[in-house]
Protein backbone atom coordinates (compact mmCIF):
# COMPACT_ATOMS: atom_id res chain seq x y z
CA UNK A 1 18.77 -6.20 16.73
CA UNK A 2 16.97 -8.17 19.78
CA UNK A 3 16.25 -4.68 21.14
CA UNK A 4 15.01 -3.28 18.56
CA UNK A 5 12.54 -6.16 17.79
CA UNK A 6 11.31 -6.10 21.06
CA UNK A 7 11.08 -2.41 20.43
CA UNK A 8 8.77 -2.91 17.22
CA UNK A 9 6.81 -5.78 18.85
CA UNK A 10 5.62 -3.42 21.52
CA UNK A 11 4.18 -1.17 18.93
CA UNK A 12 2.90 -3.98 16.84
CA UNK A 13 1.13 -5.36 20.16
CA UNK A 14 2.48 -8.65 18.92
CA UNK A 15 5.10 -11.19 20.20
CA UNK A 16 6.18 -13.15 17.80
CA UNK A 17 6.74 -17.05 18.54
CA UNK A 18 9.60 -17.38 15.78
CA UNK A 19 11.11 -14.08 15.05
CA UNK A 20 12.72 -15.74 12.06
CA UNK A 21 9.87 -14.82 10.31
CA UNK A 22 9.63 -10.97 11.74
CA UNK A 23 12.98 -10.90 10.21
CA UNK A 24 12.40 -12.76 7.00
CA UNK A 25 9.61 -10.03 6.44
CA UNK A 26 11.26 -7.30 7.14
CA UNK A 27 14.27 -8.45 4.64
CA UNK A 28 14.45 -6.48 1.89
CA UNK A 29 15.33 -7.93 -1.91
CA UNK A 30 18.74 -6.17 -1.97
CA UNK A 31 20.10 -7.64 0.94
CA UNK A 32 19.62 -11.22 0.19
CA UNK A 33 21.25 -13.33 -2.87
CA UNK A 34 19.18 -15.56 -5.13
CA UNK A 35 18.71 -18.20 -2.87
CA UNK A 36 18.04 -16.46 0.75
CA UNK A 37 15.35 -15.19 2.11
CA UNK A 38 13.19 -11.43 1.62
CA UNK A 39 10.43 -10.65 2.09
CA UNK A 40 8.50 -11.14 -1.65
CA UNK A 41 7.07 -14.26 -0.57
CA UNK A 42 5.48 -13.10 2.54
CA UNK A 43 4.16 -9.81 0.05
CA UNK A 44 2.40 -11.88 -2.12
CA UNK A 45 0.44 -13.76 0.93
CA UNK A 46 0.09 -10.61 2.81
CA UNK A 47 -1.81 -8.90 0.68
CA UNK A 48 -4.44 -11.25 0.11
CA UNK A 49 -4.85 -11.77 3.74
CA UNK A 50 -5.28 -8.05 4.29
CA UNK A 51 -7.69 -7.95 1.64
CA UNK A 52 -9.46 -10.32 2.81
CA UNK A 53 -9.94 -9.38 6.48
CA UNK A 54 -10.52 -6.05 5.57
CA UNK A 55 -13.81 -6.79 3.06
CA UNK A 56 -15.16 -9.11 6.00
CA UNK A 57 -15.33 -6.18 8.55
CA UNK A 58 -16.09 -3.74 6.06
CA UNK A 59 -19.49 -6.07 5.26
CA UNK A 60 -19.99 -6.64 8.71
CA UNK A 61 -19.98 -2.53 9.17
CA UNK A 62 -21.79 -1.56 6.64
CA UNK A 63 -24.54 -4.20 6.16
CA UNK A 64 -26.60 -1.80 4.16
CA UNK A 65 -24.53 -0.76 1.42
CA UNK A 66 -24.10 -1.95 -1.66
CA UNK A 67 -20.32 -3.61 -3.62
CA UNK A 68 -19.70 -0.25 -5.10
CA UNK A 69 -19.59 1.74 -2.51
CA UNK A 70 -17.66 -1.14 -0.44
CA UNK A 71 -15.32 -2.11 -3.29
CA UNK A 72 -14.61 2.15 -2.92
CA UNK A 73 -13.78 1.76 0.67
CA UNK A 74 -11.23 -1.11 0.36
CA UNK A 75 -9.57 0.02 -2.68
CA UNK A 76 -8.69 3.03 -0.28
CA UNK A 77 -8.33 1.16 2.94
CA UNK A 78 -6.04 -1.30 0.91
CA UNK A 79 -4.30 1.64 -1.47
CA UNK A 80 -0.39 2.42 -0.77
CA UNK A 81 -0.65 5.48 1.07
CA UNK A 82 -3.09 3.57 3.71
CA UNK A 83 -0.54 0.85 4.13
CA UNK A 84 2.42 3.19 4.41
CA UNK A 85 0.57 5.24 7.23
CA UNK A 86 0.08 1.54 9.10
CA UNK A 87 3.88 1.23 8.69
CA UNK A 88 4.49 4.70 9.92
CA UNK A 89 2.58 4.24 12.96
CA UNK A 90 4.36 0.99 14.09
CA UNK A 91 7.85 1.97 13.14
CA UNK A 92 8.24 -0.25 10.24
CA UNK A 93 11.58 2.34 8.69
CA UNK A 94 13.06 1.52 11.97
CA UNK A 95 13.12 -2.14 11.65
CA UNK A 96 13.29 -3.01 7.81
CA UNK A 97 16.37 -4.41 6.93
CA UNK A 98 18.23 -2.78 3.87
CA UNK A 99 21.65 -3.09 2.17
CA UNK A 100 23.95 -0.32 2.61
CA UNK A 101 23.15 0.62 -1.51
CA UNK A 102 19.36 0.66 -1.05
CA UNK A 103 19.87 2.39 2.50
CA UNK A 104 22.58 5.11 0.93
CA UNK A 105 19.96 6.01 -1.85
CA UNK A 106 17.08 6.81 1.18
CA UNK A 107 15.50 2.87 0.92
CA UNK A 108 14.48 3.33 4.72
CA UNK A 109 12.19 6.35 3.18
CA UNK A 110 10.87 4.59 0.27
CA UNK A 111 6.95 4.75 0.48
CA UNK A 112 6.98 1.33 -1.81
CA UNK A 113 9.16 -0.71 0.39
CA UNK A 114 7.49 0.04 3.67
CA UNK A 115 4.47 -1.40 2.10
CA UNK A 116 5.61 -4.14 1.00
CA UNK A 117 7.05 -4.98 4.42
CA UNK A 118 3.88 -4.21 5.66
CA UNK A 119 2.56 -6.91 3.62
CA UNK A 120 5.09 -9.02 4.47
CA UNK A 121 4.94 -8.68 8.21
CA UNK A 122 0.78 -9.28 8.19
CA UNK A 123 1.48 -12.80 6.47
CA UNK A 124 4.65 -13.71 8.91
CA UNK A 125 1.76 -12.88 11.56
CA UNK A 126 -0.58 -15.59 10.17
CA UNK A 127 1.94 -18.05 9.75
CA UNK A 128 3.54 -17.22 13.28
CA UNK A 129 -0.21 -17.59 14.62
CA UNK A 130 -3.70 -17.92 12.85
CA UNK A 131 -6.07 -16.28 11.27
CA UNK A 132 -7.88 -14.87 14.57
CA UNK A 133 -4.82 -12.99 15.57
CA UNK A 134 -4.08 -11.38 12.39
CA UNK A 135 -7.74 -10.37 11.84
CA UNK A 136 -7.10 -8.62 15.69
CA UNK A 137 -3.94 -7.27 14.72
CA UNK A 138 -5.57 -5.65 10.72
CA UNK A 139 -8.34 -4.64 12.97
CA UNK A 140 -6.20 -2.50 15.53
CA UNK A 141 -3.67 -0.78 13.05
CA UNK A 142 -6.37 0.00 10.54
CA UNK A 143 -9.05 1.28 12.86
CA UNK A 144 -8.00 4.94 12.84
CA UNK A 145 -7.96 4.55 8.87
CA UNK A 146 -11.77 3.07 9.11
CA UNK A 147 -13.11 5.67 11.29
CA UNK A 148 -11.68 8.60 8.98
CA UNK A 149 -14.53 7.94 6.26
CA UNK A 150 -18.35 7.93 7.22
CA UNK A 151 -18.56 8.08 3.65
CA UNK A 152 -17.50 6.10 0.86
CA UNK A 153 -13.91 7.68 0.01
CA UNK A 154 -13.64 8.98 -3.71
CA UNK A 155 -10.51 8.37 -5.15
CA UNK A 156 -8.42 11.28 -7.33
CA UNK A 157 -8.82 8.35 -10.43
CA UNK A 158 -12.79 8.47 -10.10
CA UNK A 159 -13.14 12.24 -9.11
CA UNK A 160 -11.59 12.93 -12.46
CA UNK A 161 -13.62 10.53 -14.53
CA UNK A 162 -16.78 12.27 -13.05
CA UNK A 163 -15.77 15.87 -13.31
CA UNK A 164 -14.22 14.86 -16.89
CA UNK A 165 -17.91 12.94 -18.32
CA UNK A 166 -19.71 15.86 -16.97
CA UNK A 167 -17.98 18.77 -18.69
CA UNK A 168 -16.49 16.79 -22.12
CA UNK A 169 -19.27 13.92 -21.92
CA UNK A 170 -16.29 11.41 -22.37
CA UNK A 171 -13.57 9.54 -20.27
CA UNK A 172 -10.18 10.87 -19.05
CA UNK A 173 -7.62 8.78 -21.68
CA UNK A 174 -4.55 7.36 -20.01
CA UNK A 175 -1.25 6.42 -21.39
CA UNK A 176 1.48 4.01 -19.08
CA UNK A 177 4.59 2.71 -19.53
CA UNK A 178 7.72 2.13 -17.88
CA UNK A 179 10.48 4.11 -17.82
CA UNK A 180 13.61 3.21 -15.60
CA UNK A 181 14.27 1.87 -12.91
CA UNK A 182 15.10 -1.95 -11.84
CA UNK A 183 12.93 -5.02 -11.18
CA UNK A 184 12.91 -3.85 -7.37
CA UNK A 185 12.06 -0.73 -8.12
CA UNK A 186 10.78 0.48 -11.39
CA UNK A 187 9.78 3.81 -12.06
CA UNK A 188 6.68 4.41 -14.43
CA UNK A 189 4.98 7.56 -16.80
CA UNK A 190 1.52 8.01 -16.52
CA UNK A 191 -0.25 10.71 -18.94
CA UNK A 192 -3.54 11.75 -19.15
CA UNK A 193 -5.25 13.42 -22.02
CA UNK A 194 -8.22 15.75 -21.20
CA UNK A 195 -10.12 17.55 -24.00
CA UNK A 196 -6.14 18.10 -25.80
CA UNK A 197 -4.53 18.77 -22.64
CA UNK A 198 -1.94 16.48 -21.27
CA UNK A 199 -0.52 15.92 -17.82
CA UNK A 200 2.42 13.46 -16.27
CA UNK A 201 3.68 11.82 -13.45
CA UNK A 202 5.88 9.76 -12.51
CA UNK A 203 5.30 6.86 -9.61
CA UNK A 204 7.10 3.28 -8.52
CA UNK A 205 4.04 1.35 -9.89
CA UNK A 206 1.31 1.79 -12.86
CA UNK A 207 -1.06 2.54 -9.98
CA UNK A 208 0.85 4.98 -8.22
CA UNK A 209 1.70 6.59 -11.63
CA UNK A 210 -1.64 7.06 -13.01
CA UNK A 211 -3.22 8.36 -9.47
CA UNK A 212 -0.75 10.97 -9.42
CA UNK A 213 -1.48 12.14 -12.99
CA UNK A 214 -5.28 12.17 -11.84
CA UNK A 215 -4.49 14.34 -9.22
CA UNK A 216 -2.22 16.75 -10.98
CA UNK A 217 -5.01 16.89 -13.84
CA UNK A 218 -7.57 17.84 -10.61
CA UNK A 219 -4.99 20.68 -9.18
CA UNK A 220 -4.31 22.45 -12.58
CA UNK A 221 -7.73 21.66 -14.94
CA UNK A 222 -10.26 24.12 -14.63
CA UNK A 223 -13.56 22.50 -14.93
């Protein structure tokens, strides 16, 4: 385990102080009974913190555009697929720490928990340091992801709602529920009705669910 921390902290271009909380962050739910420690806590403050950093440089980059075009780019900078490329390019699979069920049914894969260890390790950053360091570290793992749009990304959600209002002059209507799964990892049905046509997909969260089904509806309508 030492080695392979020292490993990940190499790629993070981090040393942590305490690696009790590298660990606690990297801890997945299944592992850990009610009253241990996972990595949920440090999720919940993670996030914020990434938000956070990332709408103060985007400002500071773009000084002349306006909150819709910045609230575009960090609702992609901050999306899953963004955060599961940061945890790709660090190594996060090789580190997280599963239980043998989560790990036999491909956990160490799982797009939704290598964000939210993501999230998890940002916050064990702060709390291992301060707030300049984490802005340094947000600031090197998501540069590659800032440079890739010179223009404000558009999302398969919005793309649709466009195309949709200008051929049927009304809105894309969505339907979401849950439909199996657990509390760690639910599974959820998004549909989307289009002038009487009706798509699905199925993702690990309402948001993943209902940008799938947007870009299903954008493969296989024909405007």
């Amino acid at each position: 385990m030492k080695h392979k921390i020292e490993e990940f902290e190499e790629r993070l271009g981090y040393q942590f102080q305490d690696q009790y909380l590298l660990i606690e962050a990297m801890t997945h739910p299944s592992c850990t009974s009610r009253n241990n420690k996972n990595y949920q806590r440090f999720e919940f403050l993670g996030d914020s913190i990434i938000s956070m950093i990332l709408a103060e440089i985007l400002v500071k980059r773009y000084q002349s555009e306006q909150e819709g075009n910045l609230s575009k780019r960090l609702a992609h900078l901050v999306s899953g697929d963004c955060i599961w490329q940061v945890a790709k390019d660090i190594g996060v699979e090789k580190l997280i720490i599963l239980s043998k069920g989560e790990e036999s049914l491909g956990g160490r894969d799982n797009k939704r928990n290598l964000e939210n260890a993501t999230e998890a390790l940002i916050a064990a950053i702060y709390l291992d340091s301060d707030f300049d360091n984490t802005k340094k570290i947000i600031t090197k793992l998501w540069s590659k992801l800032i440079e890739e749009h010179i223009t404000p990304p558009k999302g398969a959600i919005s793309a649709l709602q466009e195309l949709t209002q200008a051929k049927h002059k009304k809105l894309p209507e969505y339907k979401i529920h849950k439909i199996g799964g657990n509390d760690h990892k639910p599974i959820f049905e998004a549909e989307v009705i289009i002038n009487d046509t009706h798509y699905k997909a199925i993702g690990h969260s309402k948001k993943d669910a209902q940008k799938k089904v947007a870009e299903l509806a954008l493969k296989n309508f024909k405007f």
